[in-house]
C-alpha atoms as a PDB file:
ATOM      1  CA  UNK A   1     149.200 295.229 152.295  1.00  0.00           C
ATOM      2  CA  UNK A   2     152.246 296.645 151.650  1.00  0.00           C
ATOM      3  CA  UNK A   3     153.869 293.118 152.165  1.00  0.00           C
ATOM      4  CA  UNK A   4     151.874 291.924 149.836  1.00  0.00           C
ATOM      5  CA  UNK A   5     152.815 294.890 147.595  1.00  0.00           C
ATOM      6  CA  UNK A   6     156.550 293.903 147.893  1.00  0.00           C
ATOM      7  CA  UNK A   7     155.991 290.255 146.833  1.00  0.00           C
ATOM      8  CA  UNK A   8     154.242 291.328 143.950  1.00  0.00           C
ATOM      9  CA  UNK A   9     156.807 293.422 142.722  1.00  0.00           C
ATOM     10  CA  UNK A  10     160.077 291.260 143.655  1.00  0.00           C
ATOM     11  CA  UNK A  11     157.980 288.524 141.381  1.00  0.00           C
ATOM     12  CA  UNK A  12     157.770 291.149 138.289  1.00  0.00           C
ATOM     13  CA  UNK A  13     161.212 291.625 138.612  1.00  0.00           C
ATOM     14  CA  UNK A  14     162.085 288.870 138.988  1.00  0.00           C
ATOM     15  CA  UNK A  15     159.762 287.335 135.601  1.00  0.00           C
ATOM     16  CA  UNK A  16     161.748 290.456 133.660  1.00  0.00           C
ATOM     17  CA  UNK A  17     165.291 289.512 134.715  1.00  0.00           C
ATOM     18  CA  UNK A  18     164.545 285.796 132.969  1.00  0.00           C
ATOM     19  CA  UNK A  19     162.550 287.347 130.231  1.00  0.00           C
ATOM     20  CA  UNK A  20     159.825 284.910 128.272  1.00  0.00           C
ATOM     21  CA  UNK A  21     160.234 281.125 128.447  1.00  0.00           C
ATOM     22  CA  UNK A  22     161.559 279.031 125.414  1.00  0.00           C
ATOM     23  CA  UNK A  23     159.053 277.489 123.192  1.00  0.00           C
ATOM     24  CA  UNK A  24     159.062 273.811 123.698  1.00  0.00           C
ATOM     25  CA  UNK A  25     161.269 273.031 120.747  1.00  0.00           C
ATOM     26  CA  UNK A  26     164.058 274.569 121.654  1.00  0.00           C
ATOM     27  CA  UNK A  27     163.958 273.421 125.051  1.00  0.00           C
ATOM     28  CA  UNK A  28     163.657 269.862 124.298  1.00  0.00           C
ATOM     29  CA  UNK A  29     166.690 270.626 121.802  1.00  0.00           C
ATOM     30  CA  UNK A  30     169.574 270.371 124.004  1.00  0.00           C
ATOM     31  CA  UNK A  31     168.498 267.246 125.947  1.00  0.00           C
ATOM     32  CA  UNK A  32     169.394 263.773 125.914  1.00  0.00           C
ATOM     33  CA  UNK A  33     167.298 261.298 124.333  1.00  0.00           C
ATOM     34  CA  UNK A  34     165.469 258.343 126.415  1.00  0.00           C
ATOM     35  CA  UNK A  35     167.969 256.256 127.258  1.00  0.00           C
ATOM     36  CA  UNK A  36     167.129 252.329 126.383  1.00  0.00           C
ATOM     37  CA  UNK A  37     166.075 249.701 129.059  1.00  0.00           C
ATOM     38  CA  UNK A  38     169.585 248.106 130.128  1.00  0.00           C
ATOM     39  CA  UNK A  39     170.915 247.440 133.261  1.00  0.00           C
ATOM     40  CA  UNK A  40     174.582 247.620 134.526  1.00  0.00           C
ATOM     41  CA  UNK A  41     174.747 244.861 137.032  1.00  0.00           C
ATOM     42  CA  UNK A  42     177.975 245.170 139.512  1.00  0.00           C
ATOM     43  CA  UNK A  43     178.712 243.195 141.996  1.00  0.00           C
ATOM     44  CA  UNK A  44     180.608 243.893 144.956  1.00  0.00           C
ATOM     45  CA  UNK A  45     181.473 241.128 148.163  1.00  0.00           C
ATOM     46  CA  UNK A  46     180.611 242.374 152.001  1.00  0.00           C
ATOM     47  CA  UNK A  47     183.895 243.479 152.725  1.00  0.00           C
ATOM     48  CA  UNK A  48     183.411 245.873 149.119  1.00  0.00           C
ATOM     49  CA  UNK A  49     185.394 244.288 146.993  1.00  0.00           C
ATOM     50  CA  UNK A  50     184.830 243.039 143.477  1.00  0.00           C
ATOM     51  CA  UNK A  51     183.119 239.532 142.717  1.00  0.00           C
ATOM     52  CA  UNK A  52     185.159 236.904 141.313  1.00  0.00           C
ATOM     53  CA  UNK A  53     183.301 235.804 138.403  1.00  0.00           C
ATOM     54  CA  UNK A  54     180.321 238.063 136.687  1.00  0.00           C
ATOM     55  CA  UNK A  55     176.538 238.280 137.265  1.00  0.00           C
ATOM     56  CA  UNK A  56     173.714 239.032 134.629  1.00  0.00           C
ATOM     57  CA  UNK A  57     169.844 239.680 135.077  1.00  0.00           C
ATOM     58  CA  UNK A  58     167.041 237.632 133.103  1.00  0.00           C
ATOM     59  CA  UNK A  59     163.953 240.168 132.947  1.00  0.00           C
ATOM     60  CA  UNK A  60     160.666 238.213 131.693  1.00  0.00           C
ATOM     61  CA  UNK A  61     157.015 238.016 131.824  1.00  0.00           C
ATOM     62  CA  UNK A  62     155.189 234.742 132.119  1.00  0.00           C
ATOM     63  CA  UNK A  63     152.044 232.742 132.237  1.00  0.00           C
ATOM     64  CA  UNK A  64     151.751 229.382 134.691  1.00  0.00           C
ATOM     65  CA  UNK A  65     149.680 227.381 135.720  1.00  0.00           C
ATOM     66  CA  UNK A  66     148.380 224.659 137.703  1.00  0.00           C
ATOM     67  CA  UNK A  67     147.787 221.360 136.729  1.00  0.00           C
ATOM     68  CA  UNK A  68     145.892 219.939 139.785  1.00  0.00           C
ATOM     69  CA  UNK A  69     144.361 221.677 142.342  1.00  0.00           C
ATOM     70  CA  UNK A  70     146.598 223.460 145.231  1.00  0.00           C
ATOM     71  CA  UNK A  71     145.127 222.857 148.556  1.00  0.00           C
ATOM     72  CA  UNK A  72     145.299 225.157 151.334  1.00  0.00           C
ATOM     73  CA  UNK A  73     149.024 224.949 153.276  1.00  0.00           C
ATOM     74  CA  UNK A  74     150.378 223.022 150.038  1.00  0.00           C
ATOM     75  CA  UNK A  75     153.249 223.505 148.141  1.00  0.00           C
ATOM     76  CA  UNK A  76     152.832 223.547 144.347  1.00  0.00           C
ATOM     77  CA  UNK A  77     154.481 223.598 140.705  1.00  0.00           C
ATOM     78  CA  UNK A  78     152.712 225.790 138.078  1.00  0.00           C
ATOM     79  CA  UNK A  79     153.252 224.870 134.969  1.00  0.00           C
ATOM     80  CA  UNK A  80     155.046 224.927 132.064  1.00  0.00           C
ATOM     81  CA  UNK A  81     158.983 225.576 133.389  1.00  0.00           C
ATOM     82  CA  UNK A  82     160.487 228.842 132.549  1.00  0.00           C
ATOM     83  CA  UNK A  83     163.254 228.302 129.575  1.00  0.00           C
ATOM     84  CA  UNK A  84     166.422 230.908 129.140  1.00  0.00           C
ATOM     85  CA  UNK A  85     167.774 230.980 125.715  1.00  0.00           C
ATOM     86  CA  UNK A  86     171.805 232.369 124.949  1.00  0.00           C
ATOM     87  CA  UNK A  87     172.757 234.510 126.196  1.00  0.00           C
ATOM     88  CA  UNK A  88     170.611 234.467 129.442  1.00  0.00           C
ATOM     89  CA  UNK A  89     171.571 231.219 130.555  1.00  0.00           C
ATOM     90  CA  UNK A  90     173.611 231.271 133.567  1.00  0.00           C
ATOM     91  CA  UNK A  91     177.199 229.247 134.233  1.00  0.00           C
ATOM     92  CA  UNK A  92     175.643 226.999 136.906  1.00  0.00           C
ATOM     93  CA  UNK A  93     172.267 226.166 138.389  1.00  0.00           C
ATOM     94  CA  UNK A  94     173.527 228.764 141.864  1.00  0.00           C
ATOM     95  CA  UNK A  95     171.382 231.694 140.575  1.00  0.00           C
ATOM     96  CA  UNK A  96     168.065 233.204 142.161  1.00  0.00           C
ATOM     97  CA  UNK A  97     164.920 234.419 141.172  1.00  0.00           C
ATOM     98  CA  UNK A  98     161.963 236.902 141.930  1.00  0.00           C
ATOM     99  CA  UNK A  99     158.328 237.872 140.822  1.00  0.00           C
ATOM    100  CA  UNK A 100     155.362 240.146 141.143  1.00  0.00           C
ATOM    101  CA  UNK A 101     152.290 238.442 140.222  1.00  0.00           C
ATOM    102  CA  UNK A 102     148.843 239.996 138.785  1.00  0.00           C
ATOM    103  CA  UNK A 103     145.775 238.419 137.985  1.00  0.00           C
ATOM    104  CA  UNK A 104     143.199 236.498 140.167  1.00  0.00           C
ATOM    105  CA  UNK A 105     145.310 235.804 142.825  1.00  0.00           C
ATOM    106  CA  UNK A 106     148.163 237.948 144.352  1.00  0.00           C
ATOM    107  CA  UNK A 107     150.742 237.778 146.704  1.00  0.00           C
ATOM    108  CA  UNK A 108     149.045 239.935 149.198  1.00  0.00           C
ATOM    109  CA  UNK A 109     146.456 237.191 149.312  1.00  0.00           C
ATOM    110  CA  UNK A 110     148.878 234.469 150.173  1.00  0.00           C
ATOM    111  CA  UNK A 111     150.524 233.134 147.393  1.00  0.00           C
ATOM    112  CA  UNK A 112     154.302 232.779 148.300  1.00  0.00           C
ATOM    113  CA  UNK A 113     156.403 232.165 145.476  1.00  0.00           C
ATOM    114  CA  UNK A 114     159.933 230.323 144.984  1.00  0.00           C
ATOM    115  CA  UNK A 115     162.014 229.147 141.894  1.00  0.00           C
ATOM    116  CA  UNK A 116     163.593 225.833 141.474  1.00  0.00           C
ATOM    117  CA  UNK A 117     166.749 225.841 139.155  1.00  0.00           C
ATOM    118  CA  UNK A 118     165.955 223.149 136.581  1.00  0.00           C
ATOM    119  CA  UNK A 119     168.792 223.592 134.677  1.00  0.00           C
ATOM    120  CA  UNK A 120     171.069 226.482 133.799  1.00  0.00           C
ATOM    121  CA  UNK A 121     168.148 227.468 131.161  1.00  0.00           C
ATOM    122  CA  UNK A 122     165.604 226.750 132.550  1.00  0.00           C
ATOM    123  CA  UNK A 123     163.858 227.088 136.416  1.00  0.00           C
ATOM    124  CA  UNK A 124     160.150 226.259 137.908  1.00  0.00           C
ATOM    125  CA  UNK A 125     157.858 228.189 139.550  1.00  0.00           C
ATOM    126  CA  UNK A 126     156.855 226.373 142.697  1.00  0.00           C
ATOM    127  CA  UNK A 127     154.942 228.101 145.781  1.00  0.00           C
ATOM    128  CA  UNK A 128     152.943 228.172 148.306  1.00  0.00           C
ATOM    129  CA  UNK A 129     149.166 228.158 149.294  1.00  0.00           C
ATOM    130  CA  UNK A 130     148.126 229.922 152.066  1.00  0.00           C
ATOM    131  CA  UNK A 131     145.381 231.640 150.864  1.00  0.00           C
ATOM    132  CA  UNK A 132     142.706 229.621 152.790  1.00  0.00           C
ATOM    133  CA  UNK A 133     141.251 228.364 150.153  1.00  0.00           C
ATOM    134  CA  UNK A 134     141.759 225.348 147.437  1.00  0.00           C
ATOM    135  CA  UNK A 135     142.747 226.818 144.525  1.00  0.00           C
ATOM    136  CA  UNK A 136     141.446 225.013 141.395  1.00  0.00           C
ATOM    137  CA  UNK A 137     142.919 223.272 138.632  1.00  0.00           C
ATOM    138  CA  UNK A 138     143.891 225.519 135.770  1.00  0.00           C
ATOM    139  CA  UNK A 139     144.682 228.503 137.702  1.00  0.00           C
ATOM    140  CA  UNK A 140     146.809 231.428 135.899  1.00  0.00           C
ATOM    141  CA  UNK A 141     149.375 233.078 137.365  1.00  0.00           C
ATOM    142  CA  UNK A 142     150.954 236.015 135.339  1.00  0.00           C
ATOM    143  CA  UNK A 143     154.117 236.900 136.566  1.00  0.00           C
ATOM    144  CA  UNK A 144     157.027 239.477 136.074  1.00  0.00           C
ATOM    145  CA  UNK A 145     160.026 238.020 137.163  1.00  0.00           C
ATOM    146  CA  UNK A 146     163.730 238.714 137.465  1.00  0.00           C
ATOM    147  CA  UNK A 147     166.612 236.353 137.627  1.00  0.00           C
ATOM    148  CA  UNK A 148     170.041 237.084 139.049  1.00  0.00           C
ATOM    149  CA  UNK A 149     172.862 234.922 139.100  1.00  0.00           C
ATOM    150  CA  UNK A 150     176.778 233.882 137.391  1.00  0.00           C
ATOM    151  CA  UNK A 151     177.546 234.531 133.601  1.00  0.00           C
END
């Protein structure tokens, strides 16, 4: 009891050293504002030192998909190819992409996807089935992907 007595009253003091809490307005006040959705890409070699040339990020959402059916243990194209406009084309055709994927099927049910570099603006979406299962013409894949490569 009288530890619990002690607690109590270390608390009160504690809530009267601070005194009452700012209203929300002039808390908010002083802080920065929401900073917008950029990226700072650097690039750095094993040994850590700079990369030659410069990278950039392509950030997109798309819809693909298949124009034939994909049978089990095939590899596929979904359809149409991905285009970049200026200025997130990249210098050469050496740059790499990534996606997450929502919709009917998902990766966790065996769709592995890859990217084939068309052009410098412009890559497909190729993968592979291993679902088990045919998957049926006209299949939609919605996708969230990310490209990284040279500038």
């Amino acid at each position: 009891m009288g530890l619990f007595a002690a607690l109590l009253v270390g608390c009160a003091a504690s809530a009267m050293r601070f005194g009452a809490p700012d209203s929300a307005s002039a808390s908010i006040q002083n802080q920065s504002h929401v900073k917008p959705d950029t990226t700072t890409v650097v690039c750095y070699k094993p040994g850590g030192g700079d990369c030659v040339s410069s990278y950039h990020e392509v950030h997109g959402l798309a819809s693909v998909e298949l124009y034939g059916p994909c049978y089990n243990g095939q590899g596929c194209i979904l359809h149409p190819d991905i285009a970049l406009t200026s200025p997130a084309t990249f210098a050469n055709k050496n740059y790499d992409c990534t996606a997450n994927q929502s919709g009917e099927y998902s990766i966790t049910y065996g769709v592995i996807f890859d990217f084939d570099p068309i052009s410098t603006s412009s890559f497909e979406v190729v993968f592979r089935n291993e679902t088990g299962a045919t998957l049926p013409i006209y299949t939609t894949f919605h996708i969230a992907y990310t490209c990284f490569g040279p500038t």
